[in-house]
N, C-alpha and C. Protein backbone atom coordinates (compact mmCIF):
# COMPACT_ATOMS: atom_id res chain seq x y z
N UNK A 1 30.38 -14.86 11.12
CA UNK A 1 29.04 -14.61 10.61
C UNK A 1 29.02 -13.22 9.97
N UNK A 2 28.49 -13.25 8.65
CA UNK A 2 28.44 -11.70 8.02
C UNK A 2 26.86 -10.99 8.67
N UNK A 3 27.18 -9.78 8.20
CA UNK A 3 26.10 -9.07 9.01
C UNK A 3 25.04 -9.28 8.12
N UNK A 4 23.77 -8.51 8.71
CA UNK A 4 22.75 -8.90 8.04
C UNK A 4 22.14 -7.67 7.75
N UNK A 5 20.67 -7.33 7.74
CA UNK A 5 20.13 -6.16 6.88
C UNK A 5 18.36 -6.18 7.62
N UNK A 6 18.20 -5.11 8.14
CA UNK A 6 16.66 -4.77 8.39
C UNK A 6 15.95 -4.49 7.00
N UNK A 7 14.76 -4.44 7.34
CA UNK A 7 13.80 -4.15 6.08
C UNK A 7 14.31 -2.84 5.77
N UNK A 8 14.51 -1.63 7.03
CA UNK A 8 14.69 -0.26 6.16
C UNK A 8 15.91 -0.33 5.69
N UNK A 9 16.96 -1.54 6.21
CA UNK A 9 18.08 -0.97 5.15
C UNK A 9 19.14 -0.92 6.05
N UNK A 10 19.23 -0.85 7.23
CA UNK A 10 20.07 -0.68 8.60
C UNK A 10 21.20 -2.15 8.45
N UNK A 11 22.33 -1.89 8.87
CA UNK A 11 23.44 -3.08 8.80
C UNK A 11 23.04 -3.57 10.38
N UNK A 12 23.24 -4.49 10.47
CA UNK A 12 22.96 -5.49 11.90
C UNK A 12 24.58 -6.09 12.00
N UNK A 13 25.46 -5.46 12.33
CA UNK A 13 26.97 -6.09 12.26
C UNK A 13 27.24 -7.07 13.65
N UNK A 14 27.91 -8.11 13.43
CA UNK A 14 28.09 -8.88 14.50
C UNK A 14 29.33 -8.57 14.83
N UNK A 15 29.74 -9.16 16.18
CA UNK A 15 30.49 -8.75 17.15
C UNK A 15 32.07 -8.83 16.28
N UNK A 16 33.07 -8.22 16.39
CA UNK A 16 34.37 -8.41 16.02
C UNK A 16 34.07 -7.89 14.35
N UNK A 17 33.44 -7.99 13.54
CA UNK A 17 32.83 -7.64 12.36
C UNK A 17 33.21 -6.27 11.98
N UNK A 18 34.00 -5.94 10.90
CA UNK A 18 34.33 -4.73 10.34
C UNK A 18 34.78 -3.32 10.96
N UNK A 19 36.49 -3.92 11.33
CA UNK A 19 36.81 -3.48 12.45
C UNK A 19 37.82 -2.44 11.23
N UNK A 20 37.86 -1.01 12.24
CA UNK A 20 38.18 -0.03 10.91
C UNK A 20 37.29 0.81 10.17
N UNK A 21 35.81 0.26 9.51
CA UNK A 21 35.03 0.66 9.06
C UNK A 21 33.41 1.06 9.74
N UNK A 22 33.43 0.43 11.44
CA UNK A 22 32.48 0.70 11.84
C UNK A 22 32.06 1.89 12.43
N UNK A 23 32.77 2.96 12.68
CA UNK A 23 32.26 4.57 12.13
C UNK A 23 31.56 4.76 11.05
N UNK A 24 32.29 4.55 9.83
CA UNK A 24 31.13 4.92 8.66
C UNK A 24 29.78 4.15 8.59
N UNK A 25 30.22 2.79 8.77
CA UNK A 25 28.61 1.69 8.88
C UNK A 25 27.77 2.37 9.90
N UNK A 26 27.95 2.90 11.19
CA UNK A 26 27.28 3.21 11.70
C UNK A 26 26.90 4.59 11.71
N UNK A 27 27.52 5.65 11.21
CA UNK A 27 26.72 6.81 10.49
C UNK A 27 25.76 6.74 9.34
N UNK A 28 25.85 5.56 8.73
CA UNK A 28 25.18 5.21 7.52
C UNK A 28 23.88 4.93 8.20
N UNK A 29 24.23 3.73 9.05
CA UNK A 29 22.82 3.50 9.74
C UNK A 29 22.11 4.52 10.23
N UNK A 30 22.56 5.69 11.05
CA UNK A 30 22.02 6.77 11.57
C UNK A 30 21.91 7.47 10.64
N UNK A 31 21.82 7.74 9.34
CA UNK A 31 21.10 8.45 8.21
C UNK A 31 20.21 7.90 7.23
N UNK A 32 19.82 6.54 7.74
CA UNK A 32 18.69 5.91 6.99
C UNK A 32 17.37 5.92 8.19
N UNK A 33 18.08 5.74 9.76
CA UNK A 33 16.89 6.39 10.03
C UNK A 33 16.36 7.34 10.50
N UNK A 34 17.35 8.14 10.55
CA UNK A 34 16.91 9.88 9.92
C UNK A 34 15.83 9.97 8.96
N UNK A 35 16.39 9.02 8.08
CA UNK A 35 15.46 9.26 6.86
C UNK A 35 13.89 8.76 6.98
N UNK A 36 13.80 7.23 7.75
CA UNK A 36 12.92 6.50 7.78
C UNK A 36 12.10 7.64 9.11
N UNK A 37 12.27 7.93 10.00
CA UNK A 37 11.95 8.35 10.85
C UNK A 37 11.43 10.51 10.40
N UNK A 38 11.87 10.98 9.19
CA UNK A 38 11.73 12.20 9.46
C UNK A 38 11.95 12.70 7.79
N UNK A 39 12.28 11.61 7.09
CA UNK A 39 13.08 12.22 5.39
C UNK A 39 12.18 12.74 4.61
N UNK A 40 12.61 13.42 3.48
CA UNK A 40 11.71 13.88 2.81
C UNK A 40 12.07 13.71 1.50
N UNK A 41 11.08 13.25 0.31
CA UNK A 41 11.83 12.92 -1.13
C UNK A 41 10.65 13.45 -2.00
N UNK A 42 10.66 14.29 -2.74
CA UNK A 42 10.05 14.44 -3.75
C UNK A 42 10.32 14.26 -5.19
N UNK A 43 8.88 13.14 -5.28
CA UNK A 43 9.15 11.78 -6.14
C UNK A 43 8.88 12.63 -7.48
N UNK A 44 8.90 12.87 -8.76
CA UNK A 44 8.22 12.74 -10.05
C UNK A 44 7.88 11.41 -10.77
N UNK A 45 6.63 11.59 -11.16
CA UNK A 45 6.33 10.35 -11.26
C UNK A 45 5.71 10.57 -13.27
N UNK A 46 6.93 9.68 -13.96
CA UNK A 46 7.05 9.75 -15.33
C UNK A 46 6.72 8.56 -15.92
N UNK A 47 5.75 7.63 -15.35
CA UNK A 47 5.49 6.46 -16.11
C UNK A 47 3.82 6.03 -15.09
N UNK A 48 3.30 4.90 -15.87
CA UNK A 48 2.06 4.63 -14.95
C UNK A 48 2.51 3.38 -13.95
N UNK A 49 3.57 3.06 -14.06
CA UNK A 49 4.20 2.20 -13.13
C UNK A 49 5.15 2.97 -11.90
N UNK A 50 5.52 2.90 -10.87
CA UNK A 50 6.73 3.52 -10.26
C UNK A 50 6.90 2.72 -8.83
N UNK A 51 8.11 1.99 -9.09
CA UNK A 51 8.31 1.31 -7.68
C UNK A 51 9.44 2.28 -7.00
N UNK A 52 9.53 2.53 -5.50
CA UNK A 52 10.35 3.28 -4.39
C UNK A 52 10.76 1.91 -3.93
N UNK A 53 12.00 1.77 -3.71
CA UNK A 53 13.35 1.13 -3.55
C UNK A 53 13.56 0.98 -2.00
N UNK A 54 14.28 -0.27 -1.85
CA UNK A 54 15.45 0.06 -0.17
C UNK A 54 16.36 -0.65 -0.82
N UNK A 55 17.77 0.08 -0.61
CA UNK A 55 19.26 -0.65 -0.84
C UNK A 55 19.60 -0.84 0.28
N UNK A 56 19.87 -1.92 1.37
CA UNK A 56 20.80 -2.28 2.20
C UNK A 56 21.66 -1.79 2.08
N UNK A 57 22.20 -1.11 3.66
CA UNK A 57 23.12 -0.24 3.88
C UNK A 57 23.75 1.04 2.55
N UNK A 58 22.56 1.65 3.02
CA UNK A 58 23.03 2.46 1.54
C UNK A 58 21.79 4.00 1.86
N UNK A 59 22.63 5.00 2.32
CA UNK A 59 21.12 6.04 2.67
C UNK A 59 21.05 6.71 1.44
N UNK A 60 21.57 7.05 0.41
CA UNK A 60 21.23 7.86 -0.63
C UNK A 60 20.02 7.89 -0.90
N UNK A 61 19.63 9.01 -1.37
CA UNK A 61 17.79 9.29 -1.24
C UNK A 61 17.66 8.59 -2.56
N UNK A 62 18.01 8.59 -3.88
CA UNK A 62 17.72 8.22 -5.11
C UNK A 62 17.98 7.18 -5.08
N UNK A 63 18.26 6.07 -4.03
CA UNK A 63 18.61 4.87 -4.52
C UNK A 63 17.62 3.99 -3.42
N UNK A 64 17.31 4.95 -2.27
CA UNK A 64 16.44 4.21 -1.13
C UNK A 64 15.29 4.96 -0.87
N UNK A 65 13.74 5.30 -1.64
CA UNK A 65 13.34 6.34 -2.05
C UNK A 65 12.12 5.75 -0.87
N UNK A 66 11.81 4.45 -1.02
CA UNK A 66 10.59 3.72 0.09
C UNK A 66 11.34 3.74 1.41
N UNK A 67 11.83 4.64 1.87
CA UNK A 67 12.74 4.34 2.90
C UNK A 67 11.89 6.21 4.07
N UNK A 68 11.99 7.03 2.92
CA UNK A 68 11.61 8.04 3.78
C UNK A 68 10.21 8.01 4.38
N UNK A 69 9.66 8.90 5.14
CA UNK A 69 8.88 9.62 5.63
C UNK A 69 7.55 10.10 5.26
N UNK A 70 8.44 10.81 4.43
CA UNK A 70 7.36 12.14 3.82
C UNK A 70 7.47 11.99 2.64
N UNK A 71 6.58 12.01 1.92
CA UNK A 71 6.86 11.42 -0.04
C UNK A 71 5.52 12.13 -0.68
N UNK A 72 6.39 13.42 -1.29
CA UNK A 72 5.40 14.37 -2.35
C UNK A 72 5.95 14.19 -3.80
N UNK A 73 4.39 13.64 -4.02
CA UNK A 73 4.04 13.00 -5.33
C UNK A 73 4.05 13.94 -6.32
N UNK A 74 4.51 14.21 -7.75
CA UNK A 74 4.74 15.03 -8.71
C UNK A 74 4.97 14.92 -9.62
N UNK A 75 4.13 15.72 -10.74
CA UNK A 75 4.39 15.26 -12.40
C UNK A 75 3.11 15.04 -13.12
N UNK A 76 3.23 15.38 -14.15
CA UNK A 76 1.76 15.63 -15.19
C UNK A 76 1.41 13.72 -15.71
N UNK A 77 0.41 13.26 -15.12
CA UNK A 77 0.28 11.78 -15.05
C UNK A 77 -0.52 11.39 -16.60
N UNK A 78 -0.33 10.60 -17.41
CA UNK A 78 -0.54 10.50 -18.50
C UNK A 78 -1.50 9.10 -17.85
N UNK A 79 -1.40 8.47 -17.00
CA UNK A 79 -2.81 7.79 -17.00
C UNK A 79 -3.18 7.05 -15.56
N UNK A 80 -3.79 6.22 -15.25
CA UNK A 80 -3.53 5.45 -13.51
C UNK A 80 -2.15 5.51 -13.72
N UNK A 81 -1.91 5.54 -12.02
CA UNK A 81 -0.58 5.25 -11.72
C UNK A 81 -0.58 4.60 -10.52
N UNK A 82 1.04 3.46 -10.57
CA UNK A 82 0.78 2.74 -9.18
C UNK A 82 2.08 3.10 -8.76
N UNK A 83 2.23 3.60 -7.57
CA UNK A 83 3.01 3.86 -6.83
C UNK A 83 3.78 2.86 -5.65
N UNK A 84 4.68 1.33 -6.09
CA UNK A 84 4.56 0.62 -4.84
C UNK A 84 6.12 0.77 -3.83
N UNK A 85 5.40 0.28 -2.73
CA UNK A 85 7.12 0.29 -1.76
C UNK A 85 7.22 -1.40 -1.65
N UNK A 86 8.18 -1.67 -0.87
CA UNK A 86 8.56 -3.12 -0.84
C UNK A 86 7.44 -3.66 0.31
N UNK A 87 7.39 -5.06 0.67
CA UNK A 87 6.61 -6.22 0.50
C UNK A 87 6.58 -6.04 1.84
N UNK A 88 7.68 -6.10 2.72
CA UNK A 88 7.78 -6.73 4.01
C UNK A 88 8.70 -5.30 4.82
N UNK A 89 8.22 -4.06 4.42
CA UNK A 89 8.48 -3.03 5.43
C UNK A 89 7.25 -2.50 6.11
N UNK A 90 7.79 -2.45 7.25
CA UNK A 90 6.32 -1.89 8.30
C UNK A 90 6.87 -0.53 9.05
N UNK A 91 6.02 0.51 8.44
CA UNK A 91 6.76 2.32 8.82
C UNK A 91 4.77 2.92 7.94
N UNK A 92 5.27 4.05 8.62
CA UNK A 92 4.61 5.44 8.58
C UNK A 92 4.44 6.19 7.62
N UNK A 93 3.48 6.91 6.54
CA UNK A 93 4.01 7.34 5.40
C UNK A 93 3.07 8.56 5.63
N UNK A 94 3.78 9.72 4.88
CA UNK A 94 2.87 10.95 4.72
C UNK A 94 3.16 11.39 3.38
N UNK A 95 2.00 10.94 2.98
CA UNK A 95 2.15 11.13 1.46
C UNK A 95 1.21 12.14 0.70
N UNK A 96 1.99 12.74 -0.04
CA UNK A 96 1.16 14.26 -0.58
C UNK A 96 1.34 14.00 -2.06
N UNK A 97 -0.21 14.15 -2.86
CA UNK A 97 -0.28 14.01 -4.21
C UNK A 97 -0.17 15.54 -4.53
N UNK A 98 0.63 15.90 -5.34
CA UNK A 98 0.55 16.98 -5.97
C UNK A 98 0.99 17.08 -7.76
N UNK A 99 0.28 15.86 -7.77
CA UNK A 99 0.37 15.79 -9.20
C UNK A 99 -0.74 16.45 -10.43
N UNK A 100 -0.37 17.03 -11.48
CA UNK A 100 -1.45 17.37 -12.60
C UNK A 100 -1.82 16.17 -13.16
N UNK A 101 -2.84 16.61 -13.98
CA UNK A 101 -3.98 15.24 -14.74
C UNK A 101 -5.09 14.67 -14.14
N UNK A 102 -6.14 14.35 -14.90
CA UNK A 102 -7.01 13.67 -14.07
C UNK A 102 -7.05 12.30 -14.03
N UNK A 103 -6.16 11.72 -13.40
CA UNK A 103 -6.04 10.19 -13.32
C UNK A 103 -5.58 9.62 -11.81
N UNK A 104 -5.52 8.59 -11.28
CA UNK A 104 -5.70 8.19 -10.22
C UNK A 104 -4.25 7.96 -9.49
N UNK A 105 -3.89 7.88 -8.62
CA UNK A 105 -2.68 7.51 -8.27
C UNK A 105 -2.73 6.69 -6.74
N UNK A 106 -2.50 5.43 -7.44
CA UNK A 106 -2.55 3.98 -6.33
C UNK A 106 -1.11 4.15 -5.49
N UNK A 107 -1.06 3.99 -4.09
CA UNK A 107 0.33 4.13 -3.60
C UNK A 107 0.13 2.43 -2.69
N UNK A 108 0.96 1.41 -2.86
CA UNK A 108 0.61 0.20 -2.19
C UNK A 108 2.42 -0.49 -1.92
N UNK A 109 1.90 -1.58 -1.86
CA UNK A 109 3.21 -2.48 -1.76
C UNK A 109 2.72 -3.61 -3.20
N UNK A 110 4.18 -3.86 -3.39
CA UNK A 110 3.94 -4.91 -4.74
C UNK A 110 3.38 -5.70 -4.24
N UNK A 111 3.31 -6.60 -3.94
CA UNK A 111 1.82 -7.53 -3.88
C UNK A 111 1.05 -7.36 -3.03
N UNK A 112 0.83 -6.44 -2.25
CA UNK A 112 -0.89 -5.78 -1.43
C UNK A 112 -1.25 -4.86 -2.27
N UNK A 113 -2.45 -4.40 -1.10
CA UNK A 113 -3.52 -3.32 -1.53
C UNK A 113 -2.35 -2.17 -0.95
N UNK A 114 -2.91 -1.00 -0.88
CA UNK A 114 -2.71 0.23 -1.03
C UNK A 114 -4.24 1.14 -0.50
N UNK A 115 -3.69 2.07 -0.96
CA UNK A 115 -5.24 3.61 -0.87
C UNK A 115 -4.51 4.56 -1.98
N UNK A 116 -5.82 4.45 -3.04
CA UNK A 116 -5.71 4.88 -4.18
C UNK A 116 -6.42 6.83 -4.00
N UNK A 117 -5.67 7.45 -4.33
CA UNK A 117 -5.91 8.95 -4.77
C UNK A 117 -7.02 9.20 -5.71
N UNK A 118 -8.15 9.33 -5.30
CA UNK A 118 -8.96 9.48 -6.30
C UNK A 118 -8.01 11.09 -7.41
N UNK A 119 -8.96 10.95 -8.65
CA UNK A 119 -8.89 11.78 -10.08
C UNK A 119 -8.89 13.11 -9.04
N UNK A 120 -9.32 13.65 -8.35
CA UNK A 120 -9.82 15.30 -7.95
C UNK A 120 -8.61 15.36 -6.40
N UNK A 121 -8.16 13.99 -5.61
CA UNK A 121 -7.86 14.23 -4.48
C UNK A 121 -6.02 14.95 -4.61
N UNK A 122 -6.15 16.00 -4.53
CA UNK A 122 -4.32 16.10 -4.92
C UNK A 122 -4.02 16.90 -2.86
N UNK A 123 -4.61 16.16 -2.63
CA UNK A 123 -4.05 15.99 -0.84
C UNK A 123 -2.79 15.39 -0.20
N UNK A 124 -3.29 15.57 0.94
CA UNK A 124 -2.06 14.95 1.77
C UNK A 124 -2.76 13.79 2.57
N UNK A 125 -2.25 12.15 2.94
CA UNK A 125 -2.82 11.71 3.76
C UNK A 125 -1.39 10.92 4.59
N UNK A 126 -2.37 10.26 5.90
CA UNK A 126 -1.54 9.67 6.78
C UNK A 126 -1.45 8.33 6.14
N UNK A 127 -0.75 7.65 6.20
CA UNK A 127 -0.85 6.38 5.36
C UNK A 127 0.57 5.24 6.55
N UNK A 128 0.10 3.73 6.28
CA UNK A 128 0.90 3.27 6.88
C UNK A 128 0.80 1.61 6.57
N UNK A 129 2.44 1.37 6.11
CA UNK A 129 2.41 -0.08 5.80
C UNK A 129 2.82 -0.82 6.60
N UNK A 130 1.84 -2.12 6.95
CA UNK A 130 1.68 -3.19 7.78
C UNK A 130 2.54 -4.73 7.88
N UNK A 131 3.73 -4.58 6.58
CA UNK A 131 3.84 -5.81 6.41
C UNK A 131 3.62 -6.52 5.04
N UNK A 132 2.39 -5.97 4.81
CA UNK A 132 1.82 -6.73 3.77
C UNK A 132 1.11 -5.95 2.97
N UNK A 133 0.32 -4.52 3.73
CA UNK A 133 -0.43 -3.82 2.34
C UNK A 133 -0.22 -2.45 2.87
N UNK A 134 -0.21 -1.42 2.43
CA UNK A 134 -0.27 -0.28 3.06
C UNK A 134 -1.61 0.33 3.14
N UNK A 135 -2.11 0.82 4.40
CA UNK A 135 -3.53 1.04 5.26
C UNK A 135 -3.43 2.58 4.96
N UNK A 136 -4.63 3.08 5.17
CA UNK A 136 -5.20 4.66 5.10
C UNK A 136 -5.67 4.11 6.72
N UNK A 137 -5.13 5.58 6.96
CA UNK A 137 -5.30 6.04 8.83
C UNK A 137 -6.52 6.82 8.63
N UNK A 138 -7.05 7.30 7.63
CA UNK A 138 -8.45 8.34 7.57
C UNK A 138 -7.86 9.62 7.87
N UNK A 139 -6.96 10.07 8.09
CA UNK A 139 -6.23 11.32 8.34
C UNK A 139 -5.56 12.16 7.40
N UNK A 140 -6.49 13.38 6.60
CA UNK A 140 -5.87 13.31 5.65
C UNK A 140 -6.05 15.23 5.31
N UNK A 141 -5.53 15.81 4.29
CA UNK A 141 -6.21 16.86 4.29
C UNK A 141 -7.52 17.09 3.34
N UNK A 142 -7.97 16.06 2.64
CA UNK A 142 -9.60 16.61 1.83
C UNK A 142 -10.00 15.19 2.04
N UNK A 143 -11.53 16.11 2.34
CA UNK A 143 -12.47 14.99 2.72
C UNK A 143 -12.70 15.32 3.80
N UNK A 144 -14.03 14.40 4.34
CA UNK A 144 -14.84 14.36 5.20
C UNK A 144 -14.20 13.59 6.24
N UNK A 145 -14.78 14.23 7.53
CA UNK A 145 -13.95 13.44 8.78
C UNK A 145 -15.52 12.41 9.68
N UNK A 146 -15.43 11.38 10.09
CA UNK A 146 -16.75 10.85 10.95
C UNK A 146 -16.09 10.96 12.49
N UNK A 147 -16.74 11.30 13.28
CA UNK A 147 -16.46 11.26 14.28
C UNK A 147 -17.27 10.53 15.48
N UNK A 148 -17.98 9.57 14.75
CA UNK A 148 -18.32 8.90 15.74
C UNK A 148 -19.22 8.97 16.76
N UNK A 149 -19.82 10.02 16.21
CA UNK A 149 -20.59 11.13 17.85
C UNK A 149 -20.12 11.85 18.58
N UNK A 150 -19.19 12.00 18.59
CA UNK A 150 -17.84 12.59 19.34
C UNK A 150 -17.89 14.48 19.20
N UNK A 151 -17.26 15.13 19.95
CA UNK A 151 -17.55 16.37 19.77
C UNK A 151 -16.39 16.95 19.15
N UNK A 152 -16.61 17.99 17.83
CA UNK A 152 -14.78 18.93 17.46
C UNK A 152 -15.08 20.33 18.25
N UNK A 153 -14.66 20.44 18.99
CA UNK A 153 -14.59 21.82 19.60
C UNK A 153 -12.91 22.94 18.21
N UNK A 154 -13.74 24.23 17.79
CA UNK A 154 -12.95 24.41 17.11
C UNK A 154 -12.26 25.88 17.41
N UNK A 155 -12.46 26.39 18.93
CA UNK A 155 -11.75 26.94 19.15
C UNK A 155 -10.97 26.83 20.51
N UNK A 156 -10.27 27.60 21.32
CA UNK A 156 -9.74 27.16 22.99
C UNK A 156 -10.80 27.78 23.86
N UNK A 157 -12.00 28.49 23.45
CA UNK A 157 -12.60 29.23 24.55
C UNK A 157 -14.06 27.65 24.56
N UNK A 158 -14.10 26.93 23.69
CA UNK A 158 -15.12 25.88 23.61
C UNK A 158 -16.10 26.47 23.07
N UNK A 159 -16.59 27.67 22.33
CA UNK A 159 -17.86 28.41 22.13
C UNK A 159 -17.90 28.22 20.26
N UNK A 160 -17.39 27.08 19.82
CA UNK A 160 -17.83 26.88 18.46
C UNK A 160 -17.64 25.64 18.59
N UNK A 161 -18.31 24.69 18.30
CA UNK A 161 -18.53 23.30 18.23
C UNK A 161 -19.28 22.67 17.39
């Protein structure tokens, strides 16, 4: 039986399977989820289209770009832009617009929804794909927070609230 492949990209080798080479397969694996778990890629974004990638068994950042972590957005945007990752990965994203122009920048999966960057938002938010669309956690740096009724205490002595 040949091995197989996780969504982030990880080799799944079966028993007796690539005997000789399973040091490198398995450092490979332990640097994709390095990556998935902690990476950092800063994207430029030169078209109003831009899909981020996973290559099976393969950690190179330029070739497995939907694979990291942390993903700061960059580049003078000439109009909307959609930003997608693949279909059927479910991970964590912290994604920072720091792009010029006043135009929007959609970050989703090819066929879901997403959470689109408004024209003014060049923030950071928590973001996270489900499978099927990638969700806004509400955690972000601009903008308004609801809390529900809930109290923010904003210092350690409790005397600003």
């Amino acid at each position: 039986m040949a091995s197989s492949y996780t969504v982030l990209g990880t080799e799944k080798m079966t028993t007796g399977e690539n005997a000789g080479t399973w040091g490198t397969k398995t450092n490979t694996n332990l640097e994709i989820l390095e990556q998935a778990f902690g990476g950092y890629l800063a994207f430029t974004i030169d078209a109003t289209s831009e899909t981020l990638a996973i290559t099976d068994g393969d950690s190179t950042a330029s070739t497995s770009q939907a694979r990291h972590q942390v993903i700061k957005l960059s580049g003078t945007l000439s109009g909307n832009t959609t930003v997608t990752v693949p279909n059927d990965i479910v991970k964590t994203y912290i994604v920072s617009n720091a792009t010029s122009g006043t135009y929007t920048v959609a970050f989703k999966t090819v066929s879901g929804t997403g959470f689109t960057f408004a024209t003014t938002n060049k923030g950071v938010k928590l973001l996270y794909a489900d499978g099927t669309n990638v969700v806004d956690t509400g955690i972000g740096s601009v903008g308004t927070y609801d809390l529900d009724g809930g109290e923010l205490t904003l210092d350690a002595d409790s005397y600003t609230s």
